[in-house]
Protein backbone atom coordinates (compact mmCIF):
# COMPACT_ATOMS: atom_id res chain seq x y z
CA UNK A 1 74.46 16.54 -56.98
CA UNK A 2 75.88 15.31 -54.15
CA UNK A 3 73.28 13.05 -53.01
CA UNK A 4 72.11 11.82 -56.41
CA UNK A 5 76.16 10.23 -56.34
CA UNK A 6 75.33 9.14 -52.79
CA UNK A 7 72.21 7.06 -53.76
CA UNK A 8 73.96 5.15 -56.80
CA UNK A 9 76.42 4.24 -54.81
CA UNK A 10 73.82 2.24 -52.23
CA UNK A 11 73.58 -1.53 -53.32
CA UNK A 12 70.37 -2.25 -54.87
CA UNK A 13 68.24 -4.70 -52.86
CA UNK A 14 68.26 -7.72 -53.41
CA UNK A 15 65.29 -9.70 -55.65
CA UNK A 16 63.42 -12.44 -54.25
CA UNK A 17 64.12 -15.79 -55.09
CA UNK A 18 61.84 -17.80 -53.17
CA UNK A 19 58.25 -17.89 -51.48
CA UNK A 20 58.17 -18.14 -47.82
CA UNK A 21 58.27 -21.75 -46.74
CA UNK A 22 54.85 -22.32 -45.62
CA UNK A 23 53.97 -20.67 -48.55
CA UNK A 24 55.62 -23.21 -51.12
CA UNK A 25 54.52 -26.31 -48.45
CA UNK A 26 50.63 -24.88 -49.53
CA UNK A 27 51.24 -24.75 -52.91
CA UNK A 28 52.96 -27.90 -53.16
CA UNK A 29 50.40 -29.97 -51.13
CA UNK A 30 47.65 -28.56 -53.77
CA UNK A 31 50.35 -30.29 -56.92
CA UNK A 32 50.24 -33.96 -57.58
CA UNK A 33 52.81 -36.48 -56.28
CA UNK A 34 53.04 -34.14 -52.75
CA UNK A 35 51.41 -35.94 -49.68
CA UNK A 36 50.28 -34.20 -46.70
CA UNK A 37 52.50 -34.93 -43.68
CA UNK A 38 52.24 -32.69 -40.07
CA UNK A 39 56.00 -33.18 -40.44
CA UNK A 40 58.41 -32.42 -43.46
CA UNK A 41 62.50 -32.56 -43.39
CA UNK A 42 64.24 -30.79 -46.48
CA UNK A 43 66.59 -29.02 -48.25
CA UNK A 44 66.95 -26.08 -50.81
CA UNK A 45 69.64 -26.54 -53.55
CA UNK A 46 70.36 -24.21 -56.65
CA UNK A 47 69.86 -26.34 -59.91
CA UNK A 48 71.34 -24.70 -63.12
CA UNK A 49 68.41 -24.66 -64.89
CA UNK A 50 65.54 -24.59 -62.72
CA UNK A 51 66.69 -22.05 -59.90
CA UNK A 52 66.67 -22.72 -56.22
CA UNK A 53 64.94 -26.04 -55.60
CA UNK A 54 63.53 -27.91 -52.34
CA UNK A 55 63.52 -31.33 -51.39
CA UNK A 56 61.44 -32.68 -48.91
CA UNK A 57 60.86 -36.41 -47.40
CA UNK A 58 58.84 -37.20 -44.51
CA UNK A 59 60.52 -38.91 -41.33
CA UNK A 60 58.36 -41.79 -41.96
CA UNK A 61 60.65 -42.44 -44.87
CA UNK A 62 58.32 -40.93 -47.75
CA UNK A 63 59.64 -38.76 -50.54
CA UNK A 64 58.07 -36.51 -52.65
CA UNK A 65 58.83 -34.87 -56.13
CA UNK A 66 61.16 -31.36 -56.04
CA UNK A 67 59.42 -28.35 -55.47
CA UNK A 68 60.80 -25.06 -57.16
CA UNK A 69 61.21 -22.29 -54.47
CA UNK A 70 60.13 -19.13 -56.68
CA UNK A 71 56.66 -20.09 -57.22
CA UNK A 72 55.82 -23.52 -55.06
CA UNK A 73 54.87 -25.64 -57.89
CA UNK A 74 55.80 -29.48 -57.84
CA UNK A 75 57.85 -31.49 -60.98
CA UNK A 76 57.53 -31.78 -63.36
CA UNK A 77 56.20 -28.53 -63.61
């Protein structure tokens, strides 16, 4: 009994929210709108309704569409 009280009290891990970021850079070079740079400077931000959220420019001054972090795919999507 004692350990079965033990275990519940262990935090349950936590889910995943995002793809690894090479990952959602593969996936979002394969979507339309997202260019193919050696070089990519970004940031991840949680929107309300569409989750976690990167966006990514290029240092040559190009932007690209946002890219949602749980499955890679580029908006709209």
């Amino acid at each position: 009994v004692l350990a079965d009280v033990a275990s519940r009290d262990e935090p349950a891990a936590p889910a995943a929210t995002s793809l690894p970021l090479p990952e959602i850079l593969t996936r979002a070079r394969a979507g339309k709108g997202f260019g193919d740079r050696p070089f990519y400077a970004g940031y991840l931000i949680h929107l309300p309704r569409e989750g976690w959220v990167w966006y990514f420019r290029a240092p040559s001054g190009d932007s690209f569409p946002r890219v949602r972090a749980r499955d890679g795919k580029v908006f709209p999507y």
